[in-house]
C-alpha atoms as a PDB file:
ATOM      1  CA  UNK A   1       0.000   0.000   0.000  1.00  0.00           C
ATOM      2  CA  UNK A   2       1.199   3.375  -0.784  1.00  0.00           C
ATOM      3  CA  UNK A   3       1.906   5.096   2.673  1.00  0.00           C
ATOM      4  CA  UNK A   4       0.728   8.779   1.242  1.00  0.00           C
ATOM      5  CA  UNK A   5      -2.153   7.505  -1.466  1.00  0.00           C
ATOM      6  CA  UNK A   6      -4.685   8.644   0.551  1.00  0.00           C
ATOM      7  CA  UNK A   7      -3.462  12.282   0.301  1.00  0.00           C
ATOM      8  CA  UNK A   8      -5.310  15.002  -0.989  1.00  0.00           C
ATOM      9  CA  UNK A   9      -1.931  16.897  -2.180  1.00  0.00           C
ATOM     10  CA  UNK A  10      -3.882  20.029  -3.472  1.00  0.00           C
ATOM     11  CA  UNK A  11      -5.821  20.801  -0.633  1.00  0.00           C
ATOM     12  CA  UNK A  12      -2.392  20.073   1.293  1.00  0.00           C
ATOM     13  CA  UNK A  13      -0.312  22.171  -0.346  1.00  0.00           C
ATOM     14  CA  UNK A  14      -2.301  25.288  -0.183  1.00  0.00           C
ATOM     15  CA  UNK A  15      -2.810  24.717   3.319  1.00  0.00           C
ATOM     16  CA  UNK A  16       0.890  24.619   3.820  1.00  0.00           C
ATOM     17  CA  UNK A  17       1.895  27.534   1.384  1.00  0.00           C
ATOM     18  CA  UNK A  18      -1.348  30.045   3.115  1.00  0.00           C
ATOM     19  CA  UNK A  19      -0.276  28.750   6.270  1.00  0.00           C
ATOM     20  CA  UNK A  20       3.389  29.781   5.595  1.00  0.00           C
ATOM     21  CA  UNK A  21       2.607  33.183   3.970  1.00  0.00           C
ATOM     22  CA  UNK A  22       0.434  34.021   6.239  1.00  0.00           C
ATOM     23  CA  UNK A  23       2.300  36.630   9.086  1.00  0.00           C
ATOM     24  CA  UNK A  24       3.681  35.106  11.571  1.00  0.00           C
ATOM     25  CA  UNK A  25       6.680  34.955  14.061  1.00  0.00           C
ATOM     26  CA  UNK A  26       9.289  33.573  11.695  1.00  0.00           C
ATOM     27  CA  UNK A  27       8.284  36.142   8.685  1.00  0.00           C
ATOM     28  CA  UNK A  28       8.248  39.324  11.016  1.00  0.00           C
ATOM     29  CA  UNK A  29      11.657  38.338  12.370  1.00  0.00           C
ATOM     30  CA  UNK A  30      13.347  37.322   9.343  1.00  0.00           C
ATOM     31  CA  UNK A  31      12.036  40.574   7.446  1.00  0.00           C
ATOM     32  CA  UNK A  32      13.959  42.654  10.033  1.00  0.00           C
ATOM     33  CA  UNK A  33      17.006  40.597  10.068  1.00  0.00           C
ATOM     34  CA  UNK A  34      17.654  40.423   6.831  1.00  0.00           C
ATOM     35  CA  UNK A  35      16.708  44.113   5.484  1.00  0.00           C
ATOM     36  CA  UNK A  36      19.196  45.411   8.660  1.00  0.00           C
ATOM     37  CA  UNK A  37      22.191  43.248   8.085  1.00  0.00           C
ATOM     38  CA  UNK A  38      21.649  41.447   4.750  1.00  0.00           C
ATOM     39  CA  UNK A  39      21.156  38.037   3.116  1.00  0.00           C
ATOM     40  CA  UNK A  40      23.891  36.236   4.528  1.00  0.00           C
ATOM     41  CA  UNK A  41      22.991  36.276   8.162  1.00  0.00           C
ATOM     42  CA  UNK A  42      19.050  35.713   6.807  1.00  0.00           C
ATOM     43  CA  UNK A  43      19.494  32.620   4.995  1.00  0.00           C
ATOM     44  CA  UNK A  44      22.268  31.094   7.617  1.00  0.00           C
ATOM     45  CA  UNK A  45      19.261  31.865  10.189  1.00  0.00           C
ATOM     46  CA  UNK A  46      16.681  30.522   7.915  1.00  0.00           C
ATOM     47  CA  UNK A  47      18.940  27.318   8.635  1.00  0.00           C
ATOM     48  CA  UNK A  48      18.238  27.768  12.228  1.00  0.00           C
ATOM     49  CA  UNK A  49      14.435  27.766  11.882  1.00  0.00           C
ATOM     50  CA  UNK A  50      14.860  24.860   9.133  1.00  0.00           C
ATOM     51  CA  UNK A  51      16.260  22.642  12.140  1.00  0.00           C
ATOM     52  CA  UNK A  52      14.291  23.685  14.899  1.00  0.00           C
ATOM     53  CA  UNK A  53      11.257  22.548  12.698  1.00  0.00           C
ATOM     54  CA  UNK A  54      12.574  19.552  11.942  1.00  0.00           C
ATOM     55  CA  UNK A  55      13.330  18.944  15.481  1.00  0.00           C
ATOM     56  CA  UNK A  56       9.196  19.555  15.860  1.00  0.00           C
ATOM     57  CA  UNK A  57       8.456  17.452  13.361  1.00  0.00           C
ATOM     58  CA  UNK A  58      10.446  14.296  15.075  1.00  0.00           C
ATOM     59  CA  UNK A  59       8.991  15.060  18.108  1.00  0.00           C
ATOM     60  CA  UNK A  60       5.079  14.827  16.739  1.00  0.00           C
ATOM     61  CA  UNK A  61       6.130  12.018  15.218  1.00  0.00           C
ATOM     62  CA  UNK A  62       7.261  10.236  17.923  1.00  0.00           C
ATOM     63  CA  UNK A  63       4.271  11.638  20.080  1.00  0.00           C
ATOM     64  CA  UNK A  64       6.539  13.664  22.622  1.00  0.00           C
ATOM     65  CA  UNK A  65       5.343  16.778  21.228  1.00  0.00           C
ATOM     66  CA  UNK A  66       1.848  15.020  22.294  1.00  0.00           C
ATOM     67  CA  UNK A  67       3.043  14.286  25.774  1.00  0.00           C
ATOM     68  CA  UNK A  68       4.294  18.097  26.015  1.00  0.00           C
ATOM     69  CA  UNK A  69       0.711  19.491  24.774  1.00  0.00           C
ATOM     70  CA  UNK A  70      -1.003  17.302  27.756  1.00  0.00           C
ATOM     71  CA  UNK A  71       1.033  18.961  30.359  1.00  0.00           C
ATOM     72  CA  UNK A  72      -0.430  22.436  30.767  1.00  0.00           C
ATOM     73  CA  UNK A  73       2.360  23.502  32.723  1.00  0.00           C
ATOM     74  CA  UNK A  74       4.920  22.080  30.162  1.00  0.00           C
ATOM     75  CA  UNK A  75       3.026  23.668  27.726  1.00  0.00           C
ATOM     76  CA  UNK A  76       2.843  27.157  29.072  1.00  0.00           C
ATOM     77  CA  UNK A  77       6.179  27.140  30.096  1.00  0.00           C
ATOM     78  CA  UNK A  78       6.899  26.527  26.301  1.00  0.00           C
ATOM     79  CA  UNK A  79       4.403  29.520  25.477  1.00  0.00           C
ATOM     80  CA  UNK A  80       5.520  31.759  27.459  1.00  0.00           C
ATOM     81  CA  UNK A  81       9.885  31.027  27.015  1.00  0.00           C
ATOM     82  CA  UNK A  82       8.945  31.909  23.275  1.00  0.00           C
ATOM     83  CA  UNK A  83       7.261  35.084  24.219  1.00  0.00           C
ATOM     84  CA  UNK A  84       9.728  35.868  26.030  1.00  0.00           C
ATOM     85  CA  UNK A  85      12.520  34.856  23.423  1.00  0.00           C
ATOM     86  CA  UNK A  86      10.727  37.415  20.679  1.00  0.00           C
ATOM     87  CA  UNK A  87      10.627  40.435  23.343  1.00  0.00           C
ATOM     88  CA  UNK A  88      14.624  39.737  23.735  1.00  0.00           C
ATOM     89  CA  UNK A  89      14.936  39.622  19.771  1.00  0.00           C
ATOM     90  CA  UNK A  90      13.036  43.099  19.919  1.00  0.00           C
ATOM     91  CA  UNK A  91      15.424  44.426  22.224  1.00  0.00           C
ATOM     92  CA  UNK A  92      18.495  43.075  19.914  1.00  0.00           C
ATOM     93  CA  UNK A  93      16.720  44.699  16.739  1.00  0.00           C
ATOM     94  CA  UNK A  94      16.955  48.067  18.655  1.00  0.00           C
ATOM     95  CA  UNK A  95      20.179  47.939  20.065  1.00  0.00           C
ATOM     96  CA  UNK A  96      22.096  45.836  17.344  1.00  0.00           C
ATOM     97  CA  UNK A  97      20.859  48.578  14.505  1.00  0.00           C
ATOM     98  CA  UNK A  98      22.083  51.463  16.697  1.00  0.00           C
ATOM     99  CA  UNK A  99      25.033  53.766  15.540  1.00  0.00           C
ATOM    100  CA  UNK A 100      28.326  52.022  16.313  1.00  0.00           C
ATOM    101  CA  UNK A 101      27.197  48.827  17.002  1.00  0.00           C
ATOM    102  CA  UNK A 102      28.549  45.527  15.080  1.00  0.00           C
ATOM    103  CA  UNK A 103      26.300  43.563  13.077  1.00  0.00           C
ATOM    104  CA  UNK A 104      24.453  40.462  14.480  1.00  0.00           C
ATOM    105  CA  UNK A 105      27.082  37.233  13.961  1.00  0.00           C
ATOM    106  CA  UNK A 106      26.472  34.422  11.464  1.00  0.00           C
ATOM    107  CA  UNK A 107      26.297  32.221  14.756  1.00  0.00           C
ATOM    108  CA  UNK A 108      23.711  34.127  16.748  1.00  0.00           C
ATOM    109  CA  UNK A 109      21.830  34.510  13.810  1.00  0.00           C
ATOM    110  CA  UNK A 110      21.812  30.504  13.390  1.00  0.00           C
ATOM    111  CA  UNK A 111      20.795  30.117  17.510  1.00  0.00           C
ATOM    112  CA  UNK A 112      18.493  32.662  17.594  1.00  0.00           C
ATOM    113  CA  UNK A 113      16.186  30.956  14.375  1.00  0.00           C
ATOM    114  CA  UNK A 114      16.827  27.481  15.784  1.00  0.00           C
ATOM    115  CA  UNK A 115      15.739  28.703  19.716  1.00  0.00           C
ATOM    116  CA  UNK A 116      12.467  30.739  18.739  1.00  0.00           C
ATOM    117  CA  UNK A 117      11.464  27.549  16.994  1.00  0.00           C
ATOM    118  CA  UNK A 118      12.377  24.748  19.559  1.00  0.00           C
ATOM    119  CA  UNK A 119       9.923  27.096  21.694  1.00  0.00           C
ATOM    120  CA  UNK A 120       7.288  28.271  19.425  1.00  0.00           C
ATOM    121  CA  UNK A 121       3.949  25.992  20.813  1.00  0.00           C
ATOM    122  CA  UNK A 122       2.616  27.018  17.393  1.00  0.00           C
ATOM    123  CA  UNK A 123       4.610  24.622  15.686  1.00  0.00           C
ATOM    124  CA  UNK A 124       4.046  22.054  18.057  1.00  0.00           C
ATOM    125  CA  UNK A 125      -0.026  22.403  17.802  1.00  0.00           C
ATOM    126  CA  UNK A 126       0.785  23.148  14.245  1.00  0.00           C
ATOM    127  CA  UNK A 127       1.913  19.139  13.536  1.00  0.00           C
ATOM    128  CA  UNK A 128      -0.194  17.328  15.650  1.00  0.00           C
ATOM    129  CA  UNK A 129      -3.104  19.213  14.462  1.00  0.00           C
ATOM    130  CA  UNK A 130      -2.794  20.098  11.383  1.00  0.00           C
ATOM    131  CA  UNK A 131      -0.472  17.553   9.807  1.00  0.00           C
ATOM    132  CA  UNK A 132      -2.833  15.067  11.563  1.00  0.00           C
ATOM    133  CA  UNK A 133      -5.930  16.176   9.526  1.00  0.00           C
ATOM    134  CA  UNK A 134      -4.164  14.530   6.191  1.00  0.00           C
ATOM    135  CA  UNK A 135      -3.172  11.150   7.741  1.00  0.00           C
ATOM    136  CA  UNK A 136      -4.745   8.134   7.626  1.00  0.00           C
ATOM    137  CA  UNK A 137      -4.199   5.003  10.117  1.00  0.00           C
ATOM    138  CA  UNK A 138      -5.806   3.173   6.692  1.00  0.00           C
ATOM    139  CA  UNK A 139      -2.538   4.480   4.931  1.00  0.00           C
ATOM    140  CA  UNK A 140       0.136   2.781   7.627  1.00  0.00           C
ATOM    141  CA  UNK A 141       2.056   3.988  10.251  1.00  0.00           C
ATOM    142  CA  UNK A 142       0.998   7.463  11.807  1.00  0.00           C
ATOM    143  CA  UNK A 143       4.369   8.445  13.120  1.00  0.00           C
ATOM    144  CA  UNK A 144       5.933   7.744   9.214  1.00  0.00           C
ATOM    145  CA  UNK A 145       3.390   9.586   7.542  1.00  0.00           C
ATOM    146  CA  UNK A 146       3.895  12.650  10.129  1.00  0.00           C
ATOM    147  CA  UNK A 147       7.841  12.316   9.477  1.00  0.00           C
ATOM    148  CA  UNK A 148       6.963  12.725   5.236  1.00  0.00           C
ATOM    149  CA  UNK A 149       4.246  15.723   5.592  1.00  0.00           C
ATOM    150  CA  UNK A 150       5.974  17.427   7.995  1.00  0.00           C
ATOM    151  CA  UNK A 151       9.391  16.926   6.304  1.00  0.00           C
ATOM    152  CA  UNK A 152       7.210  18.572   3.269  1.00  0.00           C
ATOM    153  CA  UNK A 153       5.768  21.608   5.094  1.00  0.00           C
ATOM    154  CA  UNK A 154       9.701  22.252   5.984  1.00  0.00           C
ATOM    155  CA  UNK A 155      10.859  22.360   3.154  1.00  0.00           C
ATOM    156  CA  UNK A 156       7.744  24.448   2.210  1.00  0.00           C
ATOM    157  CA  UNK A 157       8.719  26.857   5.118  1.00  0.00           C
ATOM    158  CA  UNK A 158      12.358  26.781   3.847  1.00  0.00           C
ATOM    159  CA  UNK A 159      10.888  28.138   0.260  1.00  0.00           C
ATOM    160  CA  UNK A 160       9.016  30.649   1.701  1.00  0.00           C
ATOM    161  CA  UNK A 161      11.668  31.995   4.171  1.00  0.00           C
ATOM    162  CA  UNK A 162      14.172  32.506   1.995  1.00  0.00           C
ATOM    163  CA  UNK A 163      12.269  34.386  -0.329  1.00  0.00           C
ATOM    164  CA  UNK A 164      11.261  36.700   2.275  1.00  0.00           C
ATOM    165  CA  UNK A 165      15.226  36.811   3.271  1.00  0.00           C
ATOM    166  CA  UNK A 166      15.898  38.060  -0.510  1.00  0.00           C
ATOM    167  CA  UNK A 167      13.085  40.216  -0.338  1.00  0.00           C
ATOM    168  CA  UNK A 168      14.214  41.899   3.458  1.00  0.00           C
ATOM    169  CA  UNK A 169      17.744  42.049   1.796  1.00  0.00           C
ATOM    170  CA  UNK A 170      16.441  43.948  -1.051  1.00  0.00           C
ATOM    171  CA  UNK A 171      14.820  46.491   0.719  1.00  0.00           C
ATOM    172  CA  UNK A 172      17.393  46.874   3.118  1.00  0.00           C
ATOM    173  CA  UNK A 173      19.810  48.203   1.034  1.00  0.00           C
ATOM    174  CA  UNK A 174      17.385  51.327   0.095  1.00  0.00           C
ATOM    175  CA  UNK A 175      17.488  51.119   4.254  1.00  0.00           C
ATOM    176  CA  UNK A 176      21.046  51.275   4.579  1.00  0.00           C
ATOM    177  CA  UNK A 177      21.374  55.063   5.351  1.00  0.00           C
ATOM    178  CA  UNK A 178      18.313  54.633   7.901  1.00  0.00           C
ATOM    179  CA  UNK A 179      19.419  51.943  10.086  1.00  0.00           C
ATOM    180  CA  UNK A 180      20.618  54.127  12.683  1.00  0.00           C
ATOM    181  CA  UNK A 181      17.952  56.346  13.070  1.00  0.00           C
ATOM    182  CA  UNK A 182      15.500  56.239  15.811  1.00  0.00           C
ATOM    183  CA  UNK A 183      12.438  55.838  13.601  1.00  0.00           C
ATOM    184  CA  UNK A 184      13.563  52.705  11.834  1.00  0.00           C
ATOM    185  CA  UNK A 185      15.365  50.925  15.068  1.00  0.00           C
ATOM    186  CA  UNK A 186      11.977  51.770  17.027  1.00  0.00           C
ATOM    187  CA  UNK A 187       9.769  50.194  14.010  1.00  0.00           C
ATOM    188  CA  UNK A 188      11.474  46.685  13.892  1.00  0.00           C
ATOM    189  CA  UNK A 189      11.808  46.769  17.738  1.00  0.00           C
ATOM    190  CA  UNK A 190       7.552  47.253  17.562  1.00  0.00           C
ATOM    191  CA  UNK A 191       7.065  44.655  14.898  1.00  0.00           C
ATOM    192  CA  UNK A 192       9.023  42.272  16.829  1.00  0.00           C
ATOM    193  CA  UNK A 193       7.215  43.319  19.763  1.00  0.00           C
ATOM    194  CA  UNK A 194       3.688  42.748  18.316  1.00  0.00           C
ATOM    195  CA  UNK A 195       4.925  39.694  16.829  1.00  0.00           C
ATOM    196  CA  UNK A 196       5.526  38.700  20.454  1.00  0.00           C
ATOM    197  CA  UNK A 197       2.029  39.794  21.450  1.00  0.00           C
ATOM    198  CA  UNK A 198       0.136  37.850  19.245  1.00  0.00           C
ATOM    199  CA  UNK A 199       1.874  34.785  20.266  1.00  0.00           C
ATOM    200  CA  UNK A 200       0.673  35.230  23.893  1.00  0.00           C
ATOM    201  CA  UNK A 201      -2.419  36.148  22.695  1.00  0.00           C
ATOM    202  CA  UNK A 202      -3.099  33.024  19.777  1.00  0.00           C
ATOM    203  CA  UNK A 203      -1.581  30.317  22.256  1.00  0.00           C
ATOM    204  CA  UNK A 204      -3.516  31.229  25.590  1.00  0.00           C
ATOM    205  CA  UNK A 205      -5.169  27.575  25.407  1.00  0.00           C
ATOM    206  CA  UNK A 206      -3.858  24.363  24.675  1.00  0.00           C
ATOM    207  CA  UNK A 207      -6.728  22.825  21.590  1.00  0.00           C
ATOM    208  CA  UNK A 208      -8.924  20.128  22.442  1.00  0.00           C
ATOM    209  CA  UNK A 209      -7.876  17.910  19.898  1.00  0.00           C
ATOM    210  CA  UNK A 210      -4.153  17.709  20.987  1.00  0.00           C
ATOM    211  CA  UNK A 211      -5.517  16.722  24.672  1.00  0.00           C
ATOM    212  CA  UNK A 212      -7.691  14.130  23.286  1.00  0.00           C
ATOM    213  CA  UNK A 213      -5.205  12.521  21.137  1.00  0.00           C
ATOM    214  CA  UNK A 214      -2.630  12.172  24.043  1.00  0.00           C
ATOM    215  CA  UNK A 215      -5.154  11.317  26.222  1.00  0.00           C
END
C-alpha cells in the first residue's frame, strides 16, 4: 500500500503555502534581520528555523510533542519562554541597529532561528493538528506519515523563508542610510514586539484535539 495515497496533495499544499505566507513569528523576524544586516545572516538563520522545525516534526512524530501538549504547565512554560525569546529579539533589533554597534554574527543569527522555533507551541499544535488532519491510520504507520508531511511543510517553510530573506535584503539596502535612526530601530523593535504579542495572545489555550489525542 502506498503510505501517502490517501493524500489530498492540493488541498495540502495550499494549506501549507497560506499557512506559511500568512504573518507570523518567523516572517516578522526574518524581514527585520535580513533588510538590517543582509542576506547572509538571513538565509544562515533561515537554517536555524529549518532545524528547529525539523526537530518539531520528530517530536510529533514520535508523540513527545503530544506528551508536552497534555502537560499544561509544560506547555505554558513553552508559550511563554517563546514570548519571552521574541521580546529579547526586539530588544536586539533596537540595540544591534544602533550607531556604532557591530552587526548580528552568522552564529547568533543561526541560535536565535533554531531557539524561537524549539519554543514556538505554534509549531508544536501546528503538527499534531494540522499535519494530523491529512493522515490516515488506513494508509500505515501514523508516526511515518507525520515524518513525510511534515518533512514537506519544511521544506515548504524553507521556500518561503528565503524568499522573504531576498526580499528583506532587497529592501534593506534602500534602508542602509536609515538603520541608525531612531524611527527605523523603534519600528522593527515594535514589529518584533507585536509579533511577540500575538503569540501570547493566539496560544492562551492548549486545543482540544491535541488533549484528546494524548489522552
Amino acid at each position: 500500500m502506498d503510505i501517502l495515497s490517501g493524500v489530498n496533495w492540493t488541498s495540502f499544499m495550499i494549506a501549507m503555502f497560506v499557512i506559511e505566507l500568512t504573518p507570523g513569528p518567523n516572517m516578522g523576524w526574518l524581514a527585520a534581520l535580513s533588510a538590517q544586516t543582509g542576506r547572509r545572516a538571513g538565509m544562515i538563520a533561515v537554517l536555524g528555523i529549518t532545524i528547529g522545525l525539523s526537530v518539531q516534526v520528530a517530536a510529533a512524530a514520535t508523540g513527545l510533542s503530544a506528551i508536552a501538549a497534555a502537560s499544561d504547565w509544560l506547555y505554558h512554560l513553552l508559550r511563554w519562554a517563546g514570548v519571552g525569546y521574541m521580546v529579547y529579539l526586539a530588544w536586539c533589533a533596537w540595540a544591534e541597529s544602533a550607531e556604532g554597534v557591530p552587526p548580528i554574527r552568522d552564529e547568533n543569527a543561526f541560535r536565535r532561528g533554531l531557539i524561537s522555533n524549539l519554543l514556538n507551541p505554534k509549531a508544536l499544535v501546528f503538527y499534531m493538528v494540522v499535519i494530523g488532519q491529512f493522515t490516515s491510520p488506513q494508509a500505515g504507520p501514523i508516526w511515518l506519515q507525520t515524518l513525510l508531511l511534515g518533512g514537506l511543510h519544511v521544506l515548504t517553510a524553507l521556500i518561503v523563508h528565503s524568499a522573504i530573506v531576498l526580499l528583506g535584503a532587497m529592501i534593506g539596502t534602500r534602508l542602509a542610510s536609515w538603520q541608525s535612526s531612531v524611527p527605523v530601530r523603534l519600528a522593527f523593535a515594535l514589529s518584533l514586539l507585536a509579533i511577540a504579542i500575538w503569540i501570547a495572545i493566539s496560544t492562551g489555550t492548549i486545543p482540544n484535539d491535541i488533549v484528546d489525542d494524548a489522552a
